[in-house]
C-alpha atoms as a PDB file:
ATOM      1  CA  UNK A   1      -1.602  10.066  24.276  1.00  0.00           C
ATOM      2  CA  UNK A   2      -1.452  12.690  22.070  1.00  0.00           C
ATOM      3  CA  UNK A   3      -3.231  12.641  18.264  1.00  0.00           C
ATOM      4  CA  UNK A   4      -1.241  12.407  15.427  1.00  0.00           C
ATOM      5  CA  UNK A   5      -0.949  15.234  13.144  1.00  0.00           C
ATOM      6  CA  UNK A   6      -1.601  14.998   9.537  1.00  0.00           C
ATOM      7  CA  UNK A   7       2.095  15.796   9.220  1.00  0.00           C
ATOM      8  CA  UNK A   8       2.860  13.002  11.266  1.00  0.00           C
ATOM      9  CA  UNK A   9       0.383  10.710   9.530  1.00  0.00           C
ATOM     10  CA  UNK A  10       2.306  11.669   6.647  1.00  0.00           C
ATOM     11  CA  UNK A  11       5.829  11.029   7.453  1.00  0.00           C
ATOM     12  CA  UNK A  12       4.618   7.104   9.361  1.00  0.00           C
ATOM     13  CA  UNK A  13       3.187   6.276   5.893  1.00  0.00           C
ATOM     14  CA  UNK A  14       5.592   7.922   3.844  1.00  0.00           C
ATOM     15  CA  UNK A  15       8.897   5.835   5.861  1.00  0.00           C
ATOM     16  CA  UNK A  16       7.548   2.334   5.855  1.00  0.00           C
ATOM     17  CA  UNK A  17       6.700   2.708   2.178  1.00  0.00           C
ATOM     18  CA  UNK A  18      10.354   4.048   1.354  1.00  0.00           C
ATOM     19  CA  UNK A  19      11.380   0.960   3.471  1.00  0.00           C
ATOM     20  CA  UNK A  20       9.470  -1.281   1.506  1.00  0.00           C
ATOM     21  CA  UNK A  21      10.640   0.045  -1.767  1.00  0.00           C
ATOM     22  CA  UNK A  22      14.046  -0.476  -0.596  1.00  0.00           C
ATOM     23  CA  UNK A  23      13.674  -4.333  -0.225  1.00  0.00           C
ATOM     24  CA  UNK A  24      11.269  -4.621  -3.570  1.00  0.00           C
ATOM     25  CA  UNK A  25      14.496  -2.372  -6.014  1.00  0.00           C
ATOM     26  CA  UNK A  26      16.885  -4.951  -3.880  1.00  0.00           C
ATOM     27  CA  UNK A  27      14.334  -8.166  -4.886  1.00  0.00           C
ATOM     28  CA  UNK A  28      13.192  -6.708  -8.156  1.00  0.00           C
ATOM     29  CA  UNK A  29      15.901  -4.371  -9.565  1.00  0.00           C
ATOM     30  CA  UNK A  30      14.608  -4.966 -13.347  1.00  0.00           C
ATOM     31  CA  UNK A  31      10.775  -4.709 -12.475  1.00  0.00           C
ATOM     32  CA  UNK A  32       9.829  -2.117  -9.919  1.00  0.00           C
ATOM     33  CA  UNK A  33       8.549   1.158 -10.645  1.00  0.00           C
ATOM     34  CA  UNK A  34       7.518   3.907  -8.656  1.00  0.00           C
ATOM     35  CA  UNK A  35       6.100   7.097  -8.742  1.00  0.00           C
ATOM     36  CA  UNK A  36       5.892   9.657  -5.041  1.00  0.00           C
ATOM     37  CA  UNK A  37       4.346  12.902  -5.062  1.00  0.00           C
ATOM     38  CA  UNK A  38       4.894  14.205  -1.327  1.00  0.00           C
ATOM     39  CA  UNK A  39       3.986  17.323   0.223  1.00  0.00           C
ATOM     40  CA  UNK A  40       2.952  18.626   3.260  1.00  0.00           C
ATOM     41  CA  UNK A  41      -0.691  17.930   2.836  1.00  0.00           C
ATOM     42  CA  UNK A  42      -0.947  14.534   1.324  1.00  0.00           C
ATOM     43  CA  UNK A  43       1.045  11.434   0.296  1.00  0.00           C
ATOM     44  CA  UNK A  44       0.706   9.724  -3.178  1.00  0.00           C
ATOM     45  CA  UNK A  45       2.215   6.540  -4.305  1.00  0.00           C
ATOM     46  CA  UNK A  46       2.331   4.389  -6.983  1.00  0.00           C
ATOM     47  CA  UNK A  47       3.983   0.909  -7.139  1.00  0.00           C
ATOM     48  CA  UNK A  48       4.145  -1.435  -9.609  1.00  0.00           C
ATOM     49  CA  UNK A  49       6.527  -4.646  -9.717  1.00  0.00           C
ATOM     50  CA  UNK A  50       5.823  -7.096 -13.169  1.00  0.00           C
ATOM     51  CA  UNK A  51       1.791  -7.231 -13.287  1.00  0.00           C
ATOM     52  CA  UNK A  52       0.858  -6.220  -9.486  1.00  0.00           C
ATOM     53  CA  UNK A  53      -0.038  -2.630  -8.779  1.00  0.00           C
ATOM     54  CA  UNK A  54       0.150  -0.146  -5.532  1.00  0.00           C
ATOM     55  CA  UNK A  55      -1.362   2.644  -4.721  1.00  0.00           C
ATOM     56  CA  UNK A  56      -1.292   4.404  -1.486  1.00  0.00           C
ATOM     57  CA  UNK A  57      -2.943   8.150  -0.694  1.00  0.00           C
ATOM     58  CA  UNK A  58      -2.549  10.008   2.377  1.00  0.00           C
ATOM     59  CA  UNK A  59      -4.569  13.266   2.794  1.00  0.00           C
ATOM     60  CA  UNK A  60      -7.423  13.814   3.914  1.00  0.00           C
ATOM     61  CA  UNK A  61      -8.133  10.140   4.196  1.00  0.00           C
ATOM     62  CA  UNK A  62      -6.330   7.130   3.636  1.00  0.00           C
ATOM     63  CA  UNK A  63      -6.608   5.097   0.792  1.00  0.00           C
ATOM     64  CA  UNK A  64      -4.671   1.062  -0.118  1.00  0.00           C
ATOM     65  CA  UNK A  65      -4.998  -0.731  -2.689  1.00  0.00           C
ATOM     66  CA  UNK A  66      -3.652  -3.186  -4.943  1.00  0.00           C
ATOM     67  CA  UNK A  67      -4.128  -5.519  -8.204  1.00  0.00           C
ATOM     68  CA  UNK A  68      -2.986  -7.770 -10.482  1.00  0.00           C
ATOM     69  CA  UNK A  69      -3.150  -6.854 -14.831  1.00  0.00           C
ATOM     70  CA  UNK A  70      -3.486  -9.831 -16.529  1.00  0.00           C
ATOM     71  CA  UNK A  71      -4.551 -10.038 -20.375  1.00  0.00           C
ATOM     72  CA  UNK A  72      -6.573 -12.391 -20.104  1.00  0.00           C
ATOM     73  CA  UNK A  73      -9.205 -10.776 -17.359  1.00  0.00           C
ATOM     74  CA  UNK A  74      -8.122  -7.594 -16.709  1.00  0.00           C
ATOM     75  CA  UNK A  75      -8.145  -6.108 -13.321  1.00  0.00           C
ATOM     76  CA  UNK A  76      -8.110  -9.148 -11.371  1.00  0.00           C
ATOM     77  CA  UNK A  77      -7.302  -9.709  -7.452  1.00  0.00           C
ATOM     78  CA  UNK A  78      -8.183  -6.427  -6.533  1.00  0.00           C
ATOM     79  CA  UNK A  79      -7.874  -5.772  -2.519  1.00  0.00           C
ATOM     80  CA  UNK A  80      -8.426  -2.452  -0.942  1.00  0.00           C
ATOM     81  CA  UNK A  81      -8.659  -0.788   2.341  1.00  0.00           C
ATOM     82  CA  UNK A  82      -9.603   2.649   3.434  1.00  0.00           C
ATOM     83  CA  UNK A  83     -10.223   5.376   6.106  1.00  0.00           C
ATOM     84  CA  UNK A  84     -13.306   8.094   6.019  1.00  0.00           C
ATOM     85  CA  UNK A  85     -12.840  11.749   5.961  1.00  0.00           C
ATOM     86  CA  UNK A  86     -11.209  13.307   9.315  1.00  0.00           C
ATOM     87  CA  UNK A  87      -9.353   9.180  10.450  1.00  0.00           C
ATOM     88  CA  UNK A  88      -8.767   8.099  13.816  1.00  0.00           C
ATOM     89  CA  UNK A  89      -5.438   7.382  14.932  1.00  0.00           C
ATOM     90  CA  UNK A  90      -6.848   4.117  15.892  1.00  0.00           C
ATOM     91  CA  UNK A  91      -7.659   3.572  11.881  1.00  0.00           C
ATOM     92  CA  UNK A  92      -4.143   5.392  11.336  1.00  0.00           C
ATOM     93  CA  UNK A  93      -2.808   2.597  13.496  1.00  0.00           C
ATOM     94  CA  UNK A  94      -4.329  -0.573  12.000  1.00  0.00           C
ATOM     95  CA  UNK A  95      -4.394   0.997   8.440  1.00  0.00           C
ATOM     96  CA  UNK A  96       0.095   0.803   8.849  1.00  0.00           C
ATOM     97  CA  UNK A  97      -0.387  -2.818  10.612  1.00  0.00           C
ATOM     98  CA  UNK A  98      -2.617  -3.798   7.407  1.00  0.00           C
ATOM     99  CA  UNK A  99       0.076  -1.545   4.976  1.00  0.00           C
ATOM    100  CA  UNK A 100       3.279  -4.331   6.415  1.00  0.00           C
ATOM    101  CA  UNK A 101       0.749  -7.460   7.218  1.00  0.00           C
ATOM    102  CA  UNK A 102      -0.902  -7.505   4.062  1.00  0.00           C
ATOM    103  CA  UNK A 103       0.132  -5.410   1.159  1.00  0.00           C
ATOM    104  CA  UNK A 104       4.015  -5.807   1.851  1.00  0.00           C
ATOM    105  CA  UNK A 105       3.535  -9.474   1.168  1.00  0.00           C
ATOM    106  CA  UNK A 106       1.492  -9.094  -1.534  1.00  0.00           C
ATOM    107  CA  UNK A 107       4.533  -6.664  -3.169  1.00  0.00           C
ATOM    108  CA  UNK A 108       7.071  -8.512  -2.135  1.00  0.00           C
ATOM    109  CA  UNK A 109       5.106 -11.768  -3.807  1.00  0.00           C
ATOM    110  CA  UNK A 110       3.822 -10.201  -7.068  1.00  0.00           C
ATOM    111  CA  UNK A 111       2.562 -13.481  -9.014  1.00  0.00           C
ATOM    112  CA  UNK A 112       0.588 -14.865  -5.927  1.00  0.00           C
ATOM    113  CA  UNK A 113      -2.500 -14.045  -5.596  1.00  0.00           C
ATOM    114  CA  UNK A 114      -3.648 -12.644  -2.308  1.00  0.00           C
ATOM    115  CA  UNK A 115      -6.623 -15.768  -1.983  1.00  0.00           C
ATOM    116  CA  UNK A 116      -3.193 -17.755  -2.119  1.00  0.00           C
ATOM    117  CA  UNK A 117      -1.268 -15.574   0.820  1.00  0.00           C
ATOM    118  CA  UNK A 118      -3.988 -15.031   2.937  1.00  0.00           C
ATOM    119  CA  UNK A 119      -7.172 -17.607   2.171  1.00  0.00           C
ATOM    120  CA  UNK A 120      -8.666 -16.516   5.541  1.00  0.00           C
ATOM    121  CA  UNK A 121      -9.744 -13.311   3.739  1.00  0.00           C
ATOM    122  CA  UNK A 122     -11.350 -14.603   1.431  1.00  0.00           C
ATOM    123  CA  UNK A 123     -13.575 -17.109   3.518  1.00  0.00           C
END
């Protein structure tokens, strides 16, 4: 098997986000917001939909993360998960599977908290 190119990298992350966006606007047409910058080098996305936040960077590493703004504490419910410098495609691989496992249903379920959708993590 080949390795993935940072193109490539790229263009996986870059379709199951647009994918994802797709179903949020057709869930939440009044209360999702995004903002891409794309380029040949890197990937950078921000999501928001009512008080959960997105971000995803693709570059020279890979960076997810997401939380909930509430006024009465803040940032609150804050998950993340990351690559190092110069990723495996293994790491490229379970970073996407975490991307639709985790964070989609956290989107797609912006009032729940993610100790609610996935208590396991939390343990």
């Amino acid at each position: 098997m080949e390795e993935l190119t940072g193109q490539e990298v790229i263009a996986l992350f870059e379709g199951l986000m647009r994918a994802e966006e797709r179903r949020l606007r057709a869930k939440y047409p009044r209360y999702c917001r995004s903002r891409w910058e794309v380029d040949e080098e890197s990937l950078h996305i921000e999501i928001k939909v009512r008080k959960r936040k997105f971000e995803l960077y693709v570059g020279d590493k890979i960076d997810i993360v997401a939380w909930y703004n509430s006024r009465s504490c803040g940032v609150d419910d804050y998950i993340s998960d990351f690559s190092y410098l110069h990723y495996t495609d293994e790491e490229v691989w379970t970073l996407a599977r975490l991307l639709q496992t985790r964070y989609f249903p956290i989107l797609e379920n912006p009032e729940a908290s993610s100790e609610d959708l996935f208590p396991e993590m939390w343990e």
